[in-house]
PDB file of N, CA and C in Angstrom:
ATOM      1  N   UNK A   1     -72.108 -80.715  91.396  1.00  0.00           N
ATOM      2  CA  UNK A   1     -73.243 -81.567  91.662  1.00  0.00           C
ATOM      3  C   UNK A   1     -73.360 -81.923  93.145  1.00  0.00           C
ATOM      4  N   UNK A   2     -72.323 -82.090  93.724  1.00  0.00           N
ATOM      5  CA  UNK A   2     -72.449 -82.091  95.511  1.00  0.00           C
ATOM      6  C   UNK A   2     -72.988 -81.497  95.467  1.00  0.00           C
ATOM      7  N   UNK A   3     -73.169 -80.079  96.037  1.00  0.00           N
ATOM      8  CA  UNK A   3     -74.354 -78.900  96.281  1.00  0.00           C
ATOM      9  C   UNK A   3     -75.748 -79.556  96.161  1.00  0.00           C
ATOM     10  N   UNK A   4     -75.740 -80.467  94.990  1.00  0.00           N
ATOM     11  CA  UNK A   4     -77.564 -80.989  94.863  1.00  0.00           C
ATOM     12  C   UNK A   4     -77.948 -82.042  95.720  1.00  0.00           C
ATOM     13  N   UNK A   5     -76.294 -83.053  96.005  1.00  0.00           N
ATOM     14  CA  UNK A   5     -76.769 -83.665  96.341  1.00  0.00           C
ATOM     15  C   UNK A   5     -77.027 -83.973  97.895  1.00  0.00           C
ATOM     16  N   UNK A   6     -76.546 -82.894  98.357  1.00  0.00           N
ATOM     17  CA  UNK A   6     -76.512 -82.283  99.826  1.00  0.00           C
ATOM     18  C   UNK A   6     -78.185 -81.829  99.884  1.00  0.00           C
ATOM     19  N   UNK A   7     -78.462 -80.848  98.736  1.00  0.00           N
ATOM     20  CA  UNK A   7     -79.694 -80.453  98.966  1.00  0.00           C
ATOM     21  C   UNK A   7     -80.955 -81.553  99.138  1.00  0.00           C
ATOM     22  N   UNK A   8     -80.659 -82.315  98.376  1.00  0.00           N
ATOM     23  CA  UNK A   8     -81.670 -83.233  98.710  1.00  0.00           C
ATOM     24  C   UNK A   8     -81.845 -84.172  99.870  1.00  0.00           C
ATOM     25  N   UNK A   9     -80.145 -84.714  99.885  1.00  0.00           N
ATOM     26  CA  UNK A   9     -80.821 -85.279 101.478  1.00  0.00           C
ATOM     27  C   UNK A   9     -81.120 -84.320 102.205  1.00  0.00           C
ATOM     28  N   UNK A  10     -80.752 -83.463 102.403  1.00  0.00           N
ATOM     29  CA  UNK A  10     -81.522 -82.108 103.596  1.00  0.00           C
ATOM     30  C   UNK A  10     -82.678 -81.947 103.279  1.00  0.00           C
ATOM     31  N   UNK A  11     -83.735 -81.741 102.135  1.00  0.00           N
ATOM     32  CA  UNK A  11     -84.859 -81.731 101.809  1.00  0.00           C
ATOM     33  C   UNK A  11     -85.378 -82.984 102.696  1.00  0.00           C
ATOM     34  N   UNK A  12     -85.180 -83.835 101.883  1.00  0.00           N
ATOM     35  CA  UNK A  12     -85.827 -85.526 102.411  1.00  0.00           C
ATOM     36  C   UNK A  12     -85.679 -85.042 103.544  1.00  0.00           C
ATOM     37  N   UNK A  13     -84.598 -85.290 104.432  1.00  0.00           N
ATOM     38  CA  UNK A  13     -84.780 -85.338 106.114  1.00  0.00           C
ATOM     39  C   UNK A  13     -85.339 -83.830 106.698  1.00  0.00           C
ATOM     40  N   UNK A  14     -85.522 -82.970 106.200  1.00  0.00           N
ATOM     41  CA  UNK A  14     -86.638 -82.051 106.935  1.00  0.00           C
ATOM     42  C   UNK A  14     -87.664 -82.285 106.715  1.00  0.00           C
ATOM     43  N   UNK A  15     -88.033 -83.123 105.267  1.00  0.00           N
ATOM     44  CA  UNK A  15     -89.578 -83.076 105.174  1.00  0.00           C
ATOM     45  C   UNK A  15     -90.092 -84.609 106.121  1.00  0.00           C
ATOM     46  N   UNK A  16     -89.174 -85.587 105.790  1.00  0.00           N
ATOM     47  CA  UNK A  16     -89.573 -86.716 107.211  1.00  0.00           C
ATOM     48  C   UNK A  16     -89.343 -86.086 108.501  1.00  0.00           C
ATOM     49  N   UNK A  17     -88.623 -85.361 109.022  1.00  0.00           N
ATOM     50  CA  UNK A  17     -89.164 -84.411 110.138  1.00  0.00           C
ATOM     51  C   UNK A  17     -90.541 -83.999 110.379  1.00  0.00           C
ATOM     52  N   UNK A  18     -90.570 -82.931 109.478  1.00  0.00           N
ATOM     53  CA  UNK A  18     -91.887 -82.464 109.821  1.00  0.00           C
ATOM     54  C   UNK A  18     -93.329 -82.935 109.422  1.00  0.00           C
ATOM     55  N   UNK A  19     -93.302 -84.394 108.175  1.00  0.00           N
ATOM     56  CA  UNK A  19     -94.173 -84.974 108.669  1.00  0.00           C
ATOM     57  C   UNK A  19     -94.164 -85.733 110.129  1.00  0.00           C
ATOM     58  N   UNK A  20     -92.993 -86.216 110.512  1.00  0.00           N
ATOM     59  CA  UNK A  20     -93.434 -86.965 112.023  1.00  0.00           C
ATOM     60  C   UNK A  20     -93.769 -86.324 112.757  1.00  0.00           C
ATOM     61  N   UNK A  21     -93.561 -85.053 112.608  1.00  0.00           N
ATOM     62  CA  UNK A  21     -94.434 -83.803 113.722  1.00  0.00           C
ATOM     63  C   UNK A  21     -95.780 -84.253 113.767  1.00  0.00           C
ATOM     64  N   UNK A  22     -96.020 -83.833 112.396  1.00  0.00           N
ATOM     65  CA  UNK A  22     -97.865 -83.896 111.790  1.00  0.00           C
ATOM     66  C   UNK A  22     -98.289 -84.456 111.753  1.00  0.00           C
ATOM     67  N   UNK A  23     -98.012 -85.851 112.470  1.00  0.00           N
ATOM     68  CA  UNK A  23     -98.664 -87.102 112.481  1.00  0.00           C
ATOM     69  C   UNK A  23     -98.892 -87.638 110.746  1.00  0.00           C
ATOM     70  N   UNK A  24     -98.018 -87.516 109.996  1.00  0.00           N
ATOM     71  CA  UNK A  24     -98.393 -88.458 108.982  1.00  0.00           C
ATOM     72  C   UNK A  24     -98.446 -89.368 108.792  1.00  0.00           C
ATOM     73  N   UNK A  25     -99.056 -90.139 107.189  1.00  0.00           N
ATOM     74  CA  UNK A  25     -99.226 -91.705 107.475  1.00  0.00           C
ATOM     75  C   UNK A  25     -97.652 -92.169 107.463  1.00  0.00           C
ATOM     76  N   UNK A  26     -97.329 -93.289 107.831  1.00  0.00           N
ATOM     77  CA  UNK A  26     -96.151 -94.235 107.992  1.00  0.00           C
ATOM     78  C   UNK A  26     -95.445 -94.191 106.927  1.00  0.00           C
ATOM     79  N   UNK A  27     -95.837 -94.399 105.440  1.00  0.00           N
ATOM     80  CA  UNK A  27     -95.838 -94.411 104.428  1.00  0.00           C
ATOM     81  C   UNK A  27     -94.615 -93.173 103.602  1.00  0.00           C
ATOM     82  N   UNK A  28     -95.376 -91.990 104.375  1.00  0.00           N
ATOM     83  CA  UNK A  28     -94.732 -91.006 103.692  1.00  0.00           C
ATOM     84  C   UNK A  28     -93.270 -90.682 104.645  1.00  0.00           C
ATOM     85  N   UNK A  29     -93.360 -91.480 105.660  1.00  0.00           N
ATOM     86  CA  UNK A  29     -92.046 -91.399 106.370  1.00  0.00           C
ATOM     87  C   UNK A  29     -91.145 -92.199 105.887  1.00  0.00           C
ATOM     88  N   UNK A  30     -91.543 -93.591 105.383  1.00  0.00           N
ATOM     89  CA  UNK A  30     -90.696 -94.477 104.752  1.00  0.00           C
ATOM     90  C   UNK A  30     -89.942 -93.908 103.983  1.00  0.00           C
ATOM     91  N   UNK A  31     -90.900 -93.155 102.464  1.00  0.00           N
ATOM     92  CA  UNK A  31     -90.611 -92.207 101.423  1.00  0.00           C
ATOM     93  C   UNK A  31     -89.684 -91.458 101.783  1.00  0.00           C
ATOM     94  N   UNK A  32     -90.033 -90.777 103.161  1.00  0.00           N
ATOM     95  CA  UNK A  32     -88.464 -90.067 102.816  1.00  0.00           C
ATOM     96  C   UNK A  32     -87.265 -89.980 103.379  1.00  0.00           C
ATOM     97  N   UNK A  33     -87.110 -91.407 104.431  1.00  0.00           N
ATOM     98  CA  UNK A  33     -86.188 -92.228 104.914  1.00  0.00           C
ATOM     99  C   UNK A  33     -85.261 -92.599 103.755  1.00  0.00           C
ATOM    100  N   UNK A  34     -86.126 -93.329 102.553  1.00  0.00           N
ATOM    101  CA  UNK A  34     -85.544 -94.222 101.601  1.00  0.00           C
ATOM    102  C   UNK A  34     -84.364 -92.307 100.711  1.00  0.00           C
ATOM    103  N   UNK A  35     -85.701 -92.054 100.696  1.00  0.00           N
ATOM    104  CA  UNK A  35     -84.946 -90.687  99.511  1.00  0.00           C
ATOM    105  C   UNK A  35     -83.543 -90.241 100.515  1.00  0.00           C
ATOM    106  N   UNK A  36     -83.874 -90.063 101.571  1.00  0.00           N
ATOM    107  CA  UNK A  36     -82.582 -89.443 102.139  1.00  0.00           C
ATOM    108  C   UNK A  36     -81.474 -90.403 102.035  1.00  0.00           C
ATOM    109  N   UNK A  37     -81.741 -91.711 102.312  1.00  0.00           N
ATOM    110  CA  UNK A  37     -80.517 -92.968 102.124  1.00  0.00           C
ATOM    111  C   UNK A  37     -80.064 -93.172 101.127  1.00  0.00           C
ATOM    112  N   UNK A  38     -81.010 -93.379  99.968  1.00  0.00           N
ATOM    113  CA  UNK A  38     -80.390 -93.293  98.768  1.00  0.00           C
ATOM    114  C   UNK A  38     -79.449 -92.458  98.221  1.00  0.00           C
ATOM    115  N   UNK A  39     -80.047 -91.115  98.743  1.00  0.00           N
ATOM    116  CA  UNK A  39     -79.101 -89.560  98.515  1.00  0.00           C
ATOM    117  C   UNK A  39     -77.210 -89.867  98.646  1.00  0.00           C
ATOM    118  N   UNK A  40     -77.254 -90.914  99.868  1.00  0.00           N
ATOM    119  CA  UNK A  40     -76.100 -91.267 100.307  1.00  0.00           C
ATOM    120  C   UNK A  40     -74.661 -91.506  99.567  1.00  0.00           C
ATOM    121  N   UNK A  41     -75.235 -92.741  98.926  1.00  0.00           N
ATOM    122  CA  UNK A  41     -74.183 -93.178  97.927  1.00  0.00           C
ATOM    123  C   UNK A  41     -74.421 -92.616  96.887  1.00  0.00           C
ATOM    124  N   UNK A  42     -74.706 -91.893  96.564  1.00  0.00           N
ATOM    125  CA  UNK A  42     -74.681 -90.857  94.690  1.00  0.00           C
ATOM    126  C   UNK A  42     -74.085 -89.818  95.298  1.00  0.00           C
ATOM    127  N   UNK A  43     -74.192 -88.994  96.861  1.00  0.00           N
ATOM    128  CA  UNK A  43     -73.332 -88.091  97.139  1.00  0.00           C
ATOM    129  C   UNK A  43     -71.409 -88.527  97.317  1.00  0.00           C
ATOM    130  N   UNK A  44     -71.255 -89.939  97.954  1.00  0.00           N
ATOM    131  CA  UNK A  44     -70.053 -90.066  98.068  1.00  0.00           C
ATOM    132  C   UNK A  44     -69.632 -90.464  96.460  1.00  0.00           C
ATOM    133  N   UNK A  45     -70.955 -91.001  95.449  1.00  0.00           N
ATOM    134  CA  UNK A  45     -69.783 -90.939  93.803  1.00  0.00           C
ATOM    135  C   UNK A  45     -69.583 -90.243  93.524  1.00  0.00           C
ATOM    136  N   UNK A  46     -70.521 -88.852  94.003  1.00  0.00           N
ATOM    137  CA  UNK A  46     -69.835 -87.772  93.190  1.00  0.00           C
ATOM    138  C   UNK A  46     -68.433 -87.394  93.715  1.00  0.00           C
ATOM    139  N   UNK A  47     -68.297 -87.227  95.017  1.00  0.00           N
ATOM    140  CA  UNK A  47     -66.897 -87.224  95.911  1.00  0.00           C
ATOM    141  C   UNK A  47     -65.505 -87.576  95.479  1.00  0.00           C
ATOM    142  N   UNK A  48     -66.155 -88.895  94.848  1.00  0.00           N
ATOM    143  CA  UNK A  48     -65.006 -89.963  94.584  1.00  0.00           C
ATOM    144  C   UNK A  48     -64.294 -89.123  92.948  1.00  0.00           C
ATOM    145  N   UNK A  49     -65.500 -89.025  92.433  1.00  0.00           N
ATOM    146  CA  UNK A  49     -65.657 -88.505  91.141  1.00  0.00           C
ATOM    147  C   UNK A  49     -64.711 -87.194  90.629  1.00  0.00           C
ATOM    148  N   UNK A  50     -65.124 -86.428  91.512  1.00  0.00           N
ATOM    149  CA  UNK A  50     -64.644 -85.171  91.901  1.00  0.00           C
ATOM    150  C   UNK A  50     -63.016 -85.163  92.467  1.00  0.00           C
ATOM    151  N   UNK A  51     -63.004 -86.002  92.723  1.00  0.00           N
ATOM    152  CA  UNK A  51     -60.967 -86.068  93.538  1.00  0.00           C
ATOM    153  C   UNK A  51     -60.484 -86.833  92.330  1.00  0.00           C
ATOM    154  N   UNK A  52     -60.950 -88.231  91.772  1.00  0.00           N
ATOM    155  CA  UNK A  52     -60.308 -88.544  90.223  1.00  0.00           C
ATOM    156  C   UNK A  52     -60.201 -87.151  89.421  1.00  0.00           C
ATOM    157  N   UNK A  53     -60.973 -86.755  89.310  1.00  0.00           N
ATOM    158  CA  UNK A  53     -61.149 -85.463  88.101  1.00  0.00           C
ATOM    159  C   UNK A  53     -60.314 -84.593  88.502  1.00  0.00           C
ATOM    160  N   UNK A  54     -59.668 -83.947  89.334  1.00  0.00           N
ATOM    161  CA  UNK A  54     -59.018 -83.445  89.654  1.00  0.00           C
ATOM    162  C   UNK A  54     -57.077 -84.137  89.682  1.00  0.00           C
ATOM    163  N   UNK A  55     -57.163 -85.099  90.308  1.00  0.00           N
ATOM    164  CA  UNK A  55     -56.226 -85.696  90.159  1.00  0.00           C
ATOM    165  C   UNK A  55     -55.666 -86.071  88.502  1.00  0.00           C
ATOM    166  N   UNK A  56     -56.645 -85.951  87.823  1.00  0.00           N
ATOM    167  CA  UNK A  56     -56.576 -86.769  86.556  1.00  0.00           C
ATOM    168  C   UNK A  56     -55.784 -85.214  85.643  1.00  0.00           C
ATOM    169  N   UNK A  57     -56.858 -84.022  85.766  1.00  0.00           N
ATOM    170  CA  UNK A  57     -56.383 -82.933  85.828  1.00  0.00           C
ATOM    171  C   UNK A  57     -55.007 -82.205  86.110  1.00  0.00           C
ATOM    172  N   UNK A  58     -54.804 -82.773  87.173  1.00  0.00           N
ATOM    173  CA  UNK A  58     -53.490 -81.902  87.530  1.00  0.00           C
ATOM    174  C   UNK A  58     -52.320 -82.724  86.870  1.00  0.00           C
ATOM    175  N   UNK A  59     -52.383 -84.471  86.489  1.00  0.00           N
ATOM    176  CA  UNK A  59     -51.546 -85.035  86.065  1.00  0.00           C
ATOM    177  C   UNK A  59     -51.634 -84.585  84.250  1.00  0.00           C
ATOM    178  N   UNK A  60     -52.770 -84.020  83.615  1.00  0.00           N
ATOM    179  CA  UNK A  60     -52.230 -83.083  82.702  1.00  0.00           C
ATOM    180  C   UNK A  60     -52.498 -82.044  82.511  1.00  0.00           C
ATOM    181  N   UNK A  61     -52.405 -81.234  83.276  1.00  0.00           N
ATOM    182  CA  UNK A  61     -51.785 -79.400  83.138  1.00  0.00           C
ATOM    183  C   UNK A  61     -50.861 -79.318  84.399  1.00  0.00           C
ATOM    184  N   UNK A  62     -49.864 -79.518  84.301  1.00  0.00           N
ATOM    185  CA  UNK A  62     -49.027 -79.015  85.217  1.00  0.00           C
ATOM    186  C   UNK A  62     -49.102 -77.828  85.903  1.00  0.00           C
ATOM    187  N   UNK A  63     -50.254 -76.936  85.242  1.00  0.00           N
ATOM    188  CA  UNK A  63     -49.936 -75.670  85.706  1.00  0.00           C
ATOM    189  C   UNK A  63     -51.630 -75.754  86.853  1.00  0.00           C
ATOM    190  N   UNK A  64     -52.274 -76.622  86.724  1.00  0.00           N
ATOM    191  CA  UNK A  64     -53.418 -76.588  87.459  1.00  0.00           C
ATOM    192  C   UNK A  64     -52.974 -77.302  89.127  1.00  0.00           C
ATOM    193  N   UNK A  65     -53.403 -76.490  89.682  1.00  0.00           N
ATOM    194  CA  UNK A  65     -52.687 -77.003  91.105  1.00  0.00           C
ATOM    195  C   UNK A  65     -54.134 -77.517  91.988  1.00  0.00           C
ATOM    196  N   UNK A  66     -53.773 -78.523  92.701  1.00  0.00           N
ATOM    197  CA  UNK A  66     -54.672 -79.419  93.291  1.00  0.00           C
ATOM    198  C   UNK A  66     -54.418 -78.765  95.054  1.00  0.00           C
ATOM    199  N   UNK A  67     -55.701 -78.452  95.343  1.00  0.00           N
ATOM    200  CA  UNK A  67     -55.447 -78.152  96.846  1.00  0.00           C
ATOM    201  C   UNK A  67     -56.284 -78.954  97.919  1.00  0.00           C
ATOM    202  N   UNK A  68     -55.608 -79.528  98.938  1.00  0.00           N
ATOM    203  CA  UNK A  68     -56.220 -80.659  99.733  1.00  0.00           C
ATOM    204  C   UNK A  68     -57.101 -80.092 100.753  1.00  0.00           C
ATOM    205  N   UNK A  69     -58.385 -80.008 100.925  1.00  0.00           N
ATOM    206  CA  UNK A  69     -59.851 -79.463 101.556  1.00  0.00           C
ATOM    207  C   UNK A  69     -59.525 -80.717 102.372  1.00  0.00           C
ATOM    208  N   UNK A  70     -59.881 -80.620 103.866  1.00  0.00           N
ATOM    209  CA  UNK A  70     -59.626 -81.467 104.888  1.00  0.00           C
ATOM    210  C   UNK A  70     -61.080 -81.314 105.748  1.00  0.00           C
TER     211      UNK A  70
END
């Protein structure tokens, strides 16, 4: 689910990009200020989510090995 939720703030912040190019209304910049911020914290639960699950994992299958991405 990272992967999506990467995609979307990158969506949001190219498309508030290139409306501020295009002179859009104010409005639709807010829109996708808010969407990209929000994106924020649902990307770090999944994070969090994702290292429990794993951790939780390796404490039962011994044979599943946990590797530390830095």
């Amino acid at each position: 689910m990272v992967p999506f939720a990467l995609a979307g703030i990158a969506a949001f912040t190219v498309a508030g990009l290139i409306l501020l190019l295009a002179g859009a209304p104010e409005s639709w910049l807010w829109t996708c200020l808010a969407g990209a911020l929000c994106g924020i914290p649902g990307l770090l639960t999944m994070l969090r989510h994702d290292a429990n699950r794993k951790r939780r994992r390796a404490l039962s299958h011994p044979e599943f090995k946990v590797t530390e991405t830095a």
